[in-house]
PDB file of N, CA and C in Angstrom:
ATOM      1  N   UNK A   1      72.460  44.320 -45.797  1.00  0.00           N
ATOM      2  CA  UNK A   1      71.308  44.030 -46.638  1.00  0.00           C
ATOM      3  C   UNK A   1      71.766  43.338 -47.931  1.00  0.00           C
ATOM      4  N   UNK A   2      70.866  42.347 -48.391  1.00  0.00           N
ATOM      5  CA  UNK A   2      71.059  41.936 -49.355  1.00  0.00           C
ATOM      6  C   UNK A   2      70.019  41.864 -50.154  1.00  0.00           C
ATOM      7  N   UNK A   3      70.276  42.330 -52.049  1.00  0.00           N
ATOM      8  CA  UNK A   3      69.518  42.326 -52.634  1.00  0.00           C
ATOM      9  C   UNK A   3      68.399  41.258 -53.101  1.00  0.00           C
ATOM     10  N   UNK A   4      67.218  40.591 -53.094  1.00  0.00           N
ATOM     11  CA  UNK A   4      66.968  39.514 -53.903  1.00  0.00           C
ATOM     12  C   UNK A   4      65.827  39.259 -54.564  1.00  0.00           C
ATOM     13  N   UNK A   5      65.934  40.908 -54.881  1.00  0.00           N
ATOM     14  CA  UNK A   5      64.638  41.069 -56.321  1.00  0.00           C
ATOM     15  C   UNK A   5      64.785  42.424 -56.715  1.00  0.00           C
ATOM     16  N   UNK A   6      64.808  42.219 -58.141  1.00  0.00           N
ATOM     17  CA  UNK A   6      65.037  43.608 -58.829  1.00  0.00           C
ATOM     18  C   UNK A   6      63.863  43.509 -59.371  1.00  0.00           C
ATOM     19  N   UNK A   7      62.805  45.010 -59.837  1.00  0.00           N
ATOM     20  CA  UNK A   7      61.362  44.724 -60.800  1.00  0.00           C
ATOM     21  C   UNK A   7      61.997  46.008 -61.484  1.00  0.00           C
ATOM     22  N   UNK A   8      61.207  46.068 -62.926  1.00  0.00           N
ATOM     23  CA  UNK A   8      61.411  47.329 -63.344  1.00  0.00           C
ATOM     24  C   UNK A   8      60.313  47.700 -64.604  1.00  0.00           C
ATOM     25  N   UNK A   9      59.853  48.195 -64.750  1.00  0.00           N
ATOM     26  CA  UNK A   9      58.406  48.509 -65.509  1.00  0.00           C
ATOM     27  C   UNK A   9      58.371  49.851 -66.048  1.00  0.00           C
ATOM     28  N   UNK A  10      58.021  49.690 -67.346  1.00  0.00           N
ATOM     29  CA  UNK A  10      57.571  51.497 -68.597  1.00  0.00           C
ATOM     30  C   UNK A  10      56.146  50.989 -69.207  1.00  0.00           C
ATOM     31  N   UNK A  11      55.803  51.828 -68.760  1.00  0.00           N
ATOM     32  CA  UNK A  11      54.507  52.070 -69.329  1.00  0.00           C
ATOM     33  C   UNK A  11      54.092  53.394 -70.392  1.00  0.00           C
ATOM     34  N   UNK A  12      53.886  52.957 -71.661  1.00  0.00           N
ATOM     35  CA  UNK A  12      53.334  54.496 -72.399  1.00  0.00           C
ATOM     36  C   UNK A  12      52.262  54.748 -72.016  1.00  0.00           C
ATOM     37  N   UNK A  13      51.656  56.580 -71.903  1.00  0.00           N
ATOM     38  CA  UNK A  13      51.270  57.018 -71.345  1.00  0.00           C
ATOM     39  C   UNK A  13      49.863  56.632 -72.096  1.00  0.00           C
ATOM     40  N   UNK A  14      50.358  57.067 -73.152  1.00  0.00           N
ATOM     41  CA  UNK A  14      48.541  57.108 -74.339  1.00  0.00           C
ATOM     42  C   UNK A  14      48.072  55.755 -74.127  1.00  0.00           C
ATOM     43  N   UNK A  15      49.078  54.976 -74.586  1.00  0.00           N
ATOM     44  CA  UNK A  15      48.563  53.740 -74.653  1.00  0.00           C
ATOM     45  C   UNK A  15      47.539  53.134 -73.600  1.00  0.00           C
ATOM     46  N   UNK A  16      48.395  53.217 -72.203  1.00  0.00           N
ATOM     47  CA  UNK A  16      47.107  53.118 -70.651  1.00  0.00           C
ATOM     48  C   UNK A  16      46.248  53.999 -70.398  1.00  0.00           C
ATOM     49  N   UNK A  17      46.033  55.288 -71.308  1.00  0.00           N
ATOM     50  CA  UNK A  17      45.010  55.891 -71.310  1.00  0.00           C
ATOM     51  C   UNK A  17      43.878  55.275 -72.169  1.00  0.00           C
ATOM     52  N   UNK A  18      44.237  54.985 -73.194  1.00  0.00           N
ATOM     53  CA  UNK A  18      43.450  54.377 -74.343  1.00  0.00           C
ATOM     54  C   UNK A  18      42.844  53.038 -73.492  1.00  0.00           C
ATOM     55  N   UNK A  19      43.518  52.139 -72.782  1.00  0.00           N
ATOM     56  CA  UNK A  19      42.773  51.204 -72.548  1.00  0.00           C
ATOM     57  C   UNK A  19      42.318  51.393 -70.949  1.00  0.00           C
ATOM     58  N   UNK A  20      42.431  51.957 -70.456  1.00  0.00           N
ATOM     59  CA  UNK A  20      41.595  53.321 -69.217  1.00  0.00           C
ATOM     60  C   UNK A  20      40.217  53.623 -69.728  1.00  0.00           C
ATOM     61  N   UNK A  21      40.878  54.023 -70.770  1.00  0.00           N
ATOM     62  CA  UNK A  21      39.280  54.741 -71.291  1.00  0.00           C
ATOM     63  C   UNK A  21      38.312  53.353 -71.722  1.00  0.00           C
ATOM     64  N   UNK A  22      38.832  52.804 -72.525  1.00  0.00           N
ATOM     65  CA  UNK A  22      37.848  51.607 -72.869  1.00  0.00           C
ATOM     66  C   UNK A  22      37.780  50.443 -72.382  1.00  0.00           C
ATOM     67  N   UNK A  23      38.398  50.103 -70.762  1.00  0.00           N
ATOM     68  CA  UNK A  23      37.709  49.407 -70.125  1.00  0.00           C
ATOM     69  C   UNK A  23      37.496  50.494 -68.546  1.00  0.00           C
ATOM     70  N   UNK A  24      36.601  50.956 -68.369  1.00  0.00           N
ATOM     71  CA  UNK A  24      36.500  52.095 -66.926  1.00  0.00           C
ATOM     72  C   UNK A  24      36.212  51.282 -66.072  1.00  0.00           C
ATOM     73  N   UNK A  25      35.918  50.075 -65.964  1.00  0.00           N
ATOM     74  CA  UNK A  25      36.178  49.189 -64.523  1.00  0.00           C
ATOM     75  C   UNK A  25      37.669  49.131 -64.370  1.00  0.00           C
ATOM     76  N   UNK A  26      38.771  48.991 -65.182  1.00  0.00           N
ATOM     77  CA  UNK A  26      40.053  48.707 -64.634  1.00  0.00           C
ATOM     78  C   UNK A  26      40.568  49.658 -63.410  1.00  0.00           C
ATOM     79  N   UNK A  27      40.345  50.957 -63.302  1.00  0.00           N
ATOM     80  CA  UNK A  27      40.275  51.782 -62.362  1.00  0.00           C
ATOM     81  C   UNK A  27      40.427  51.212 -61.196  1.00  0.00           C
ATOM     82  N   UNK A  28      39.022  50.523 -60.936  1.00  0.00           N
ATOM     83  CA  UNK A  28      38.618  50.465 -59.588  1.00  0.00           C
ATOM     84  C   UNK A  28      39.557  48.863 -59.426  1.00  0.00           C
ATOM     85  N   UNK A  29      39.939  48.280 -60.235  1.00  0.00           N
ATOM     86  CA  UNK A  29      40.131  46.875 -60.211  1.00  0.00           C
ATOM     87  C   UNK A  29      41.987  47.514 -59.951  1.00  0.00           C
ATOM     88  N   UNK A  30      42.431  47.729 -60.250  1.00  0.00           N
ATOM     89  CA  UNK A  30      44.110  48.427 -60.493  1.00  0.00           C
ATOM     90  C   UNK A  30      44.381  49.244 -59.362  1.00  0.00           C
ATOM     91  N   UNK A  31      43.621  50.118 -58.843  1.00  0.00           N
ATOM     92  CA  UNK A  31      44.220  51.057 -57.904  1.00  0.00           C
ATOM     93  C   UNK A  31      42.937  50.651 -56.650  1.00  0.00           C
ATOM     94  N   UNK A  32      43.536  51.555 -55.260  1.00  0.00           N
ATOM     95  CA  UNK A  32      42.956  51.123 -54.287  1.00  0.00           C
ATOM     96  C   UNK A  32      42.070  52.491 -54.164  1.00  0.00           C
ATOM     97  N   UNK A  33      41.290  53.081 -53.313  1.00  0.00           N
ATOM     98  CA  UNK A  33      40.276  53.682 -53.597  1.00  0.00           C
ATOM     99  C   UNK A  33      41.268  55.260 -52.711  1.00  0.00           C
ATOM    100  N   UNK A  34      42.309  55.085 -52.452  1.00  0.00           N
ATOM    101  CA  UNK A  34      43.269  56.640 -52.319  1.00  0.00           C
ATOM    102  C   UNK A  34      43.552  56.729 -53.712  1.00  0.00           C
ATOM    103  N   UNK A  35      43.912  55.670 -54.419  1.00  0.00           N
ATOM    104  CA  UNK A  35      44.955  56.182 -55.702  1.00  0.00           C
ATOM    105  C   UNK A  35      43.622  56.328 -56.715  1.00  0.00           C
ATOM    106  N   UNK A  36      42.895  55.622 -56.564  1.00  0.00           N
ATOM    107  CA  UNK A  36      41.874  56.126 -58.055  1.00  0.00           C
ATOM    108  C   UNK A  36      41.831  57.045 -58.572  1.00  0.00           C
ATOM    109  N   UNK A  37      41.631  58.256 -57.820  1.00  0.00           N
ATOM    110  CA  UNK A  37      41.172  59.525 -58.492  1.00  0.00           C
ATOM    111  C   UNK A  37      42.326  60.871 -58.792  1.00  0.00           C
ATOM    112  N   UNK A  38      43.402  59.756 -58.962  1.00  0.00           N
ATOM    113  CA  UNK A  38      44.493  60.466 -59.068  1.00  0.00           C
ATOM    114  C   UNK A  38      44.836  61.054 -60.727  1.00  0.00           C
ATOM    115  N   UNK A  39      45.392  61.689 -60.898  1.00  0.00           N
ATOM    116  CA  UNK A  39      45.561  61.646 -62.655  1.00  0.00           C
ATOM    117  C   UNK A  39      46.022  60.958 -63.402  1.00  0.00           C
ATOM    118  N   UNK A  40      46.143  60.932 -64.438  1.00  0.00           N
ATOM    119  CA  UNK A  40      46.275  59.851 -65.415  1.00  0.00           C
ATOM    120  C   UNK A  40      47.733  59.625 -65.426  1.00  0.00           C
ATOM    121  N   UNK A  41      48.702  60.605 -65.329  1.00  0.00           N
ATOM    122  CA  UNK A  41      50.011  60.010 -65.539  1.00  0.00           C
ATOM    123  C   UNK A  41      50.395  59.463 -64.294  1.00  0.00           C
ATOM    124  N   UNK A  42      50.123  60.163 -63.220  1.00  0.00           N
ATOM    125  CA  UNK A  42      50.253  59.317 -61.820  1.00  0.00           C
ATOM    126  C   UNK A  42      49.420  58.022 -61.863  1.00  0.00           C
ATOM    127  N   UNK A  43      48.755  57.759 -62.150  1.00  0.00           N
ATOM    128  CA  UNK A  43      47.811  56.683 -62.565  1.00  0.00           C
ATOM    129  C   UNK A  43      49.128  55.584 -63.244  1.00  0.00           C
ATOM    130  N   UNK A  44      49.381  55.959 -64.053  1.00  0.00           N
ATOM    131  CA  UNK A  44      50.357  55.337 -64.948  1.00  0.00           C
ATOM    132  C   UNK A  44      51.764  54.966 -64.278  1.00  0.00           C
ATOM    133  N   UNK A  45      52.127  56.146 -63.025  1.00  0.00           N
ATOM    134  CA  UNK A  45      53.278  55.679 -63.199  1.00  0.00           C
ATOM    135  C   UNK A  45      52.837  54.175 -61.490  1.00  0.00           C
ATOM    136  N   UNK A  46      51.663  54.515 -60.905  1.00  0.00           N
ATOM    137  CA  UNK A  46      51.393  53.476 -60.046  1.00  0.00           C
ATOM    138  C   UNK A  46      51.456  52.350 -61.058  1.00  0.00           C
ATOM    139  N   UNK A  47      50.985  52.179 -61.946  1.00  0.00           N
ATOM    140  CA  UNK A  47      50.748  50.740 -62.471  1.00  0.00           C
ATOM    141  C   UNK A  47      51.845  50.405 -62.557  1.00  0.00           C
ATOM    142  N   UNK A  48      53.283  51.142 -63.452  1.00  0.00           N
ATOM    143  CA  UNK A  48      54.256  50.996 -63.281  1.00  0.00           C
ATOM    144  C   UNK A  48      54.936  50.126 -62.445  1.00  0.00           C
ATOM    145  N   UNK A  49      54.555  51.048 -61.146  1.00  0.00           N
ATOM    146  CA  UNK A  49      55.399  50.363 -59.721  1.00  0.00           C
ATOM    147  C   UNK A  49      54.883  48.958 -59.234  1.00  0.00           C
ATOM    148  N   UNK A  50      53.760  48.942 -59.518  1.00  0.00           N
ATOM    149  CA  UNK A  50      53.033  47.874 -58.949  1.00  0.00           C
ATOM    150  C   UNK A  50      53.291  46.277 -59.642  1.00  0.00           C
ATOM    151  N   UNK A  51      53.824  46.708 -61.016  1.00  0.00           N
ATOM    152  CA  UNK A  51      54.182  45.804 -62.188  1.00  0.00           C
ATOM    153  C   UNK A  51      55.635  45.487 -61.493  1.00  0.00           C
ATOM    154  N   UNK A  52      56.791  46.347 -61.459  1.00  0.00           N
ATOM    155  CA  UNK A  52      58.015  46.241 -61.184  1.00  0.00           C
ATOM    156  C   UNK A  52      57.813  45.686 -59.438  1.00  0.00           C
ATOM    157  N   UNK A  53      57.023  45.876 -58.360  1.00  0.00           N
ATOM    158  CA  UNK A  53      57.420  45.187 -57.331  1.00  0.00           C
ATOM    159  C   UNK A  53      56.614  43.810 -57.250  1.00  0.00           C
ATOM    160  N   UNK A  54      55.648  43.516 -58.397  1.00  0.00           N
ATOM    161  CA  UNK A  54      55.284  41.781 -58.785  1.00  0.00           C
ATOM    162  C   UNK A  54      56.509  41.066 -59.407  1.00  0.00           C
ATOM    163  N   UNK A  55      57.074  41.703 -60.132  1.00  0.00           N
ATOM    164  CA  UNK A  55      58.517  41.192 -60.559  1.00  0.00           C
ATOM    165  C   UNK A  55      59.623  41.409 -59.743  1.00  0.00           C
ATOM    166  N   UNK A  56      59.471  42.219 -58.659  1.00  0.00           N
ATOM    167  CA  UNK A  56      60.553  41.676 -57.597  1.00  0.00           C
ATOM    168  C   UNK A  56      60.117  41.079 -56.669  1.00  0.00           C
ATOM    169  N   UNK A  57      59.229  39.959 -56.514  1.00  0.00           N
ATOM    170  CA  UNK A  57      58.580  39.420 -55.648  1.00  0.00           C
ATOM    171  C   UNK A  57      58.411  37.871 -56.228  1.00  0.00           C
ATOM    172  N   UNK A  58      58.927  37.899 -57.544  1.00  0.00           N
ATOM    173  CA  UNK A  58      59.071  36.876 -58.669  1.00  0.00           C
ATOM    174  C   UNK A  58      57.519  37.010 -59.157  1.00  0.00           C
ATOM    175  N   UNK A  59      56.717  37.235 -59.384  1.00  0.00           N
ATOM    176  CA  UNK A  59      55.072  37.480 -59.944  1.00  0.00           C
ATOM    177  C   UNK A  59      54.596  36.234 -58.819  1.00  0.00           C
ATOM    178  N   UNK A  60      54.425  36.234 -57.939  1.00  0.00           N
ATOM    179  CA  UNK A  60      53.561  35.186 -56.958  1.00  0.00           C
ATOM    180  C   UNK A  60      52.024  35.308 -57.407  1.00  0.00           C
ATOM    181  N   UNK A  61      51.677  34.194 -57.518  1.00  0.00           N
ATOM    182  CA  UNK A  61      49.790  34.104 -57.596  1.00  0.00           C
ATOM    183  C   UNK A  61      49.364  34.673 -56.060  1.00  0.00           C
ATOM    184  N   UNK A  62      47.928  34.278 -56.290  1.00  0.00           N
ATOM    185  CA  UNK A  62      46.917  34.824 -55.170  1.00  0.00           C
ATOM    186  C   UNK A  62      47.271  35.876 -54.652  1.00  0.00           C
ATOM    187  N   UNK A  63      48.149  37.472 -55.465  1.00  0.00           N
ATOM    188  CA  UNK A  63      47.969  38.377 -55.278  1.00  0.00           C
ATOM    189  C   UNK A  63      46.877  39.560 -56.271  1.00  0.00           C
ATOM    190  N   UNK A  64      46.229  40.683 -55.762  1.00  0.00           N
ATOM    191  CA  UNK A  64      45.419  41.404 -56.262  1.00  0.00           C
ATOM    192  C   UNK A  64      46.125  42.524 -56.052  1.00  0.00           C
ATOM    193  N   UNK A  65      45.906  43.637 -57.230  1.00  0.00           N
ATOM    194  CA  UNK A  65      46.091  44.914 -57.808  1.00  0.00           C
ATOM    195  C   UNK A  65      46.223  45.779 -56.148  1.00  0.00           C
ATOM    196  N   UNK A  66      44.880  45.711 -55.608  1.00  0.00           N
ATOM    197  CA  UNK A  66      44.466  46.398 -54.640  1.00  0.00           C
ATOM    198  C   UNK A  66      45.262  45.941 -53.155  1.00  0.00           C
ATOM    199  N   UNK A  67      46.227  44.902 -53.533  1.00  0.00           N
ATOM    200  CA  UNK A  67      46.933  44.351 -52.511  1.00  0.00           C
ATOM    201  C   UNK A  67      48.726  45.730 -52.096  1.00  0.00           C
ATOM    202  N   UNK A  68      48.686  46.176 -53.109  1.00  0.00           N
ATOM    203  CA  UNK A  68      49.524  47.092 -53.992  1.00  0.00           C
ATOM    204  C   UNK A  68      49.092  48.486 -53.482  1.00  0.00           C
ATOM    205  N   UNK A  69      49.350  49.661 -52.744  1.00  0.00           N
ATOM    206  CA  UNK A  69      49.304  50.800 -52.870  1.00  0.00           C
ATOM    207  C   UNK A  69      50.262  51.634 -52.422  1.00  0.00           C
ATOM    208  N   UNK A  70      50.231  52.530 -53.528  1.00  0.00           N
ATOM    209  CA  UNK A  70      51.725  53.605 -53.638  1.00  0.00           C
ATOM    210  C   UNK A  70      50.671  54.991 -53.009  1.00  0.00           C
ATOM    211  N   UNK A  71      51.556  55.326 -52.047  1.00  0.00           N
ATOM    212  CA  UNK A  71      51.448  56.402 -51.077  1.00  0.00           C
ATOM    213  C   UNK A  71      52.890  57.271 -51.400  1.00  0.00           C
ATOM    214  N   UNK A  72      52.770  58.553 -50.901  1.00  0.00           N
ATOM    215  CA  UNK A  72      54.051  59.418 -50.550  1.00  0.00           C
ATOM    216  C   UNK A  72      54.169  59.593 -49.340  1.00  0.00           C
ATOM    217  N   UNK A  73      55.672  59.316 -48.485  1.00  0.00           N
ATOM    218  CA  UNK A  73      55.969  59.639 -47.707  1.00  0.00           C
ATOM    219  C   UNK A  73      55.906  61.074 -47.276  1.00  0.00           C
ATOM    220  N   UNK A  74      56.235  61.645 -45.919  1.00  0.00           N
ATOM    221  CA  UNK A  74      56.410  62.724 -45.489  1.00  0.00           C
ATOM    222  C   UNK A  74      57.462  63.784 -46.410  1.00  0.00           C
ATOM    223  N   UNK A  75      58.221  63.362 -46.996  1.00  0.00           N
ATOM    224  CA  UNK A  75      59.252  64.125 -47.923  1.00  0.00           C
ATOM    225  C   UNK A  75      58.424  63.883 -49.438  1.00  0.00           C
ATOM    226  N   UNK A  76      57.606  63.274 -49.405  1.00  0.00           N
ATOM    227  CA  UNK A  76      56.625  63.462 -51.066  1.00  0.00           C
ATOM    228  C   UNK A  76      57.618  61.802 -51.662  1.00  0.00           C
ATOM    229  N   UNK A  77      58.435  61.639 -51.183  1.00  0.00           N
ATOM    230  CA  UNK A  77      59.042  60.490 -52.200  1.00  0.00           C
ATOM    231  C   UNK A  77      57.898  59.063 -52.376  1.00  0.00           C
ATOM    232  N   UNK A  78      58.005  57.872 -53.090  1.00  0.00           N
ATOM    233  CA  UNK A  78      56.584  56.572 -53.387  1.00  0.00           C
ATOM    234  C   UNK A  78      57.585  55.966 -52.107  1.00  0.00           C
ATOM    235  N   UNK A  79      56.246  55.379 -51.993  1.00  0.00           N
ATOM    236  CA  UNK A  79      56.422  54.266 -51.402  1.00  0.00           C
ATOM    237  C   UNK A  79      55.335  53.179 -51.155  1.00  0.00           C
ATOM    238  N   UNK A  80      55.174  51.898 -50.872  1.00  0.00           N
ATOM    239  CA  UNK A  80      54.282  50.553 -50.893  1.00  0.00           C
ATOM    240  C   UNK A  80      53.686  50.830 -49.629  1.00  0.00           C
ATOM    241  N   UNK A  81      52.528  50.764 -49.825  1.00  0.00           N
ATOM    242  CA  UNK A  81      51.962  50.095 -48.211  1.00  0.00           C
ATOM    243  C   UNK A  81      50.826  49.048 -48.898  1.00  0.00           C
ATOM    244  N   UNK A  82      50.969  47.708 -47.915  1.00  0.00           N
ATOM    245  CA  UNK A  82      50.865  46.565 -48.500  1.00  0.00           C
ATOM    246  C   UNK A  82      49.770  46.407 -47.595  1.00  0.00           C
ATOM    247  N   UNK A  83      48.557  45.589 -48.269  1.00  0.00           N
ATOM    248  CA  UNK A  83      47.579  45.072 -47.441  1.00  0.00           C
ATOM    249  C   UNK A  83      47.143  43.228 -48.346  1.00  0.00           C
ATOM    250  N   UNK A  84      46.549  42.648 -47.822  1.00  0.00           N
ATOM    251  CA  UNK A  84      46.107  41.560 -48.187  1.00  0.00           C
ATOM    252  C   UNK A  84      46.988  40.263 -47.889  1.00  0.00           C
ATOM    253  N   UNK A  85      47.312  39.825 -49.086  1.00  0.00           N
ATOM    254  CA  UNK A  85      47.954  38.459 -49.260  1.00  0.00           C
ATOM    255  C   UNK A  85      49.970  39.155 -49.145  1.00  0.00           C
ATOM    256  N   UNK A  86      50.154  40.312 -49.965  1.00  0.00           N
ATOM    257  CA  UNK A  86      51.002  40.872 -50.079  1.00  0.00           C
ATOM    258  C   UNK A  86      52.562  41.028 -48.611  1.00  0.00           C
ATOM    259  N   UNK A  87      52.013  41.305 -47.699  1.00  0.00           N
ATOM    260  CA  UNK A  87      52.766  41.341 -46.320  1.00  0.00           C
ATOM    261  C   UNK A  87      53.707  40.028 -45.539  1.00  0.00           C
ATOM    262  N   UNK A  88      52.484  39.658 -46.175  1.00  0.00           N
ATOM    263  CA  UNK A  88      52.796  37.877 -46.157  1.00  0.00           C
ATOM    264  C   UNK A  88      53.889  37.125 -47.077  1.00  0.00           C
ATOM    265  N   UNK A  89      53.708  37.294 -48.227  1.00  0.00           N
ATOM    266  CA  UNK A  89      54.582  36.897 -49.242  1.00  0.00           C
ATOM    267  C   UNK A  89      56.020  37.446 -49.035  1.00  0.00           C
ATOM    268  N   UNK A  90      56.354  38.968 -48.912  1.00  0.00           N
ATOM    269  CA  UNK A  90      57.242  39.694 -48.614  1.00  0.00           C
ATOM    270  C   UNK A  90      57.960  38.904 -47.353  1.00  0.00           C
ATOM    271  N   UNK A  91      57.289  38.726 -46.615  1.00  0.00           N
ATOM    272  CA  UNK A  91      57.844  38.107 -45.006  1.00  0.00           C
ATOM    273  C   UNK A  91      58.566  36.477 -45.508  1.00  0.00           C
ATOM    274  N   UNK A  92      57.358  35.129 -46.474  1.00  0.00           N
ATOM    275  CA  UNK A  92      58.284  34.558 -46.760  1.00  0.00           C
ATOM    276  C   UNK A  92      59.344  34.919 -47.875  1.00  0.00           C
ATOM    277  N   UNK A  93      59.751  35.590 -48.381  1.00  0.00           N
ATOM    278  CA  UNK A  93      60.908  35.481 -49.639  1.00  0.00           C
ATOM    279  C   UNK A  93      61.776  36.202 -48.520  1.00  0.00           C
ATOM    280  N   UNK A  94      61.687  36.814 -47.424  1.00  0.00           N
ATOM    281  CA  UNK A  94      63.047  37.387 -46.700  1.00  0.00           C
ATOM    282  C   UNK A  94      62.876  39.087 -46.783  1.00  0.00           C
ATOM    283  N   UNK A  95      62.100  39.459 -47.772  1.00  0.00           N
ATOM    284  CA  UNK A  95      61.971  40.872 -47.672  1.00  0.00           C
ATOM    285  C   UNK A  95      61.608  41.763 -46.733  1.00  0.00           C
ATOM    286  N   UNK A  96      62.567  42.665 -46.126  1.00  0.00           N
ATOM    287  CA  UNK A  96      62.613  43.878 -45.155  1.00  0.00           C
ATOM    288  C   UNK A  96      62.349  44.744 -45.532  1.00  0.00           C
ATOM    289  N   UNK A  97      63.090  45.479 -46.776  1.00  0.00           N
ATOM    290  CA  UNK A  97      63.105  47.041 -47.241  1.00  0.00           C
ATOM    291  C   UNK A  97      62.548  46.362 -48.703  1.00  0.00           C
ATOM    292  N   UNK A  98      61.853  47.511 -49.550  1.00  0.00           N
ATOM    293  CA  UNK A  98      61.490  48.032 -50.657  1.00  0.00           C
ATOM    294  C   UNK A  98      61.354  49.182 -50.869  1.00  0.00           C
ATOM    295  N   UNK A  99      62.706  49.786 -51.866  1.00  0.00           N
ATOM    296  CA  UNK A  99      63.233  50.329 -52.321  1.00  0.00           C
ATOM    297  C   UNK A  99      62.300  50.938 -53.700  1.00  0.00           C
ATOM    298  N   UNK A 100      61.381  52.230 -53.970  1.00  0.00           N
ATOM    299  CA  UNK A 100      60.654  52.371 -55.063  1.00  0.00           C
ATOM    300  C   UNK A 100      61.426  53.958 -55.499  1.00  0.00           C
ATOM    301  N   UNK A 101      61.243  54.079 -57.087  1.00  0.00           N
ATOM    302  CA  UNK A 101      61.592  54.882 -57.384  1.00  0.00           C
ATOM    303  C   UNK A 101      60.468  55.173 -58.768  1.00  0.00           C
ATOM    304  N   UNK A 102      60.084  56.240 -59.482  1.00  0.00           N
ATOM    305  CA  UNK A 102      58.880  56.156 -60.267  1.00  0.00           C
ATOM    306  C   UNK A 102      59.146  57.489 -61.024  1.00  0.00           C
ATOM    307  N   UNK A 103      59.173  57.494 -62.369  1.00  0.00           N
ATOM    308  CA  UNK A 103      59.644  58.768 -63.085  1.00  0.00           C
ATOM    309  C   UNK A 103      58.494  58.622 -64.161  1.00  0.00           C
ATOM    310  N   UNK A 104      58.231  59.684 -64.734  1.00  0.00           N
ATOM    311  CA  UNK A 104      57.178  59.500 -65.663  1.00  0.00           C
ATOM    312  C   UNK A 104      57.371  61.170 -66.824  1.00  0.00           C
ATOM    313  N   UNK A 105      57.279  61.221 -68.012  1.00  0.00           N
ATOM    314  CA  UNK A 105      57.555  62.464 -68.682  1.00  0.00           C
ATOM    315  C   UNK A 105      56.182  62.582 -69.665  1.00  0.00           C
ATOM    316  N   UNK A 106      56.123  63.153 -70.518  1.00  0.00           N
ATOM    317  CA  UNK A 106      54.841  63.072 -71.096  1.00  0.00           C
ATOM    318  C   UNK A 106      54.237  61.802 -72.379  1.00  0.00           C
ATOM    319  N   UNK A 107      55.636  61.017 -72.083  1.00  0.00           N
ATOM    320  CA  UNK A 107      55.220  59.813 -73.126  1.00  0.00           C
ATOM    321  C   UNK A 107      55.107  58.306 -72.161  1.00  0.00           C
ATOM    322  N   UNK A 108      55.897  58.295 -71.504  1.00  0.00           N
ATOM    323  CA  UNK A 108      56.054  57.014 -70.796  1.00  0.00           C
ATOM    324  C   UNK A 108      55.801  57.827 -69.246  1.00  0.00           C
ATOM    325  N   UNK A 109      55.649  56.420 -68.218  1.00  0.00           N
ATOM    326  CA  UNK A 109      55.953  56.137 -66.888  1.00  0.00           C
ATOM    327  C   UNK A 109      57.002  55.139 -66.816  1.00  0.00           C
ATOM    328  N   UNK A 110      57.953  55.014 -65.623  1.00  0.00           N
ATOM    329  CA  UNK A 110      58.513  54.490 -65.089  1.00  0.00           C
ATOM    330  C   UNK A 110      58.740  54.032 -63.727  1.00  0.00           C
ATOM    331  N   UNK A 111      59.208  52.566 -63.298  1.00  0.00           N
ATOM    332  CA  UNK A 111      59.096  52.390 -62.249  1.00  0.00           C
ATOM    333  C   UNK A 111      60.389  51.489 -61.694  1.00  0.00           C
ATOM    334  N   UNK A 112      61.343  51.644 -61.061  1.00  0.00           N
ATOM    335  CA  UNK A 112      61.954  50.886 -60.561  1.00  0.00           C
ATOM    336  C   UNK A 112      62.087  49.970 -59.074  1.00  0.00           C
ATOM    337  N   UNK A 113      62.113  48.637 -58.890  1.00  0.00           N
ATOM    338  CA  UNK A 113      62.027  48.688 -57.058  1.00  0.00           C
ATOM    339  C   UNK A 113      63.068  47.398 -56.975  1.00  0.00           C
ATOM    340  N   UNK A 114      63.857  47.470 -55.658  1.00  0.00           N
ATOM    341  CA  UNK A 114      64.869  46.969 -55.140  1.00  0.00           C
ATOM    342  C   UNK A 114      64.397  45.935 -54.148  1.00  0.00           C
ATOM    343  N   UNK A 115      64.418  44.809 -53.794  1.00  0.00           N
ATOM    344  CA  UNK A 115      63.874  44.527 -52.719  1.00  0.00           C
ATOM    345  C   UNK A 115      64.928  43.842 -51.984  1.00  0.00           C
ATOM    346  N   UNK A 116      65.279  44.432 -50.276  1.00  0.00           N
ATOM    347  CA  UNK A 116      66.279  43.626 -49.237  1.00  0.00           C
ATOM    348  C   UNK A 116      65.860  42.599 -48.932  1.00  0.00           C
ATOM    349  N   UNK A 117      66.899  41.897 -48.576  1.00  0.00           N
ATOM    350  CA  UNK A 117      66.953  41.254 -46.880  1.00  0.00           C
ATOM    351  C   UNK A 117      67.756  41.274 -45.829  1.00  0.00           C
TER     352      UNK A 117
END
């Protein structure tokens, strides 16, 4: 395997609450309709991830938020499952594996992702 996209994304916590709160369409526009009603720091640390695997993907246009969703595997660890324009893009840049990792404490979120070929 070879590496050929690193993303990596912090998000403060208050701060995406604050603008959560004062725009309440971003919700539905940012997360897919599993992750919405999730809590706020999980909330936070998806945006995170979703930021860091647009930057390992180099930020490609004609992708959407909702193209993006972080699920847990059977062992609870993140992981992407990709719908839309997203599957596609991944297939041309060479990408096989994506690699997510997502930490979050009571001030920030974090998100790191690796992407193979």
């Amino acid at each position: 395997m070879t590496i050929v996209g690193i993303g990596v994304d912090v998000v403060d916590i208050a701060r995406f609450a604050a603008t959560m709160e004062r725009t309440p369409t971003l919700r539905t526009r940012l997360f897919t309709p599993s992750e919405v009603d999730l809590p706020l720091e999980s909330l936070a640390g998806r945006f995170a991830a979703k930021e860091a695997l647009a930057k390992a993907m180099r930020a490609p246009s004609g992708l959407s938020w909702q193209d993006f969703e972080v699920a847990n595997d059977a062992q609870g660890a993140p992981q992407f499952v990709l719908y839309g324009a997203a599957p596609e893009r991944l297939k041309a840049l060479g990408i096989v594996t994506v690699h997510l990792s997502i930490s979050h404490d009571t001030t920030v979120a974090t998100a790191f992702v690796v992407a193979e070929c």
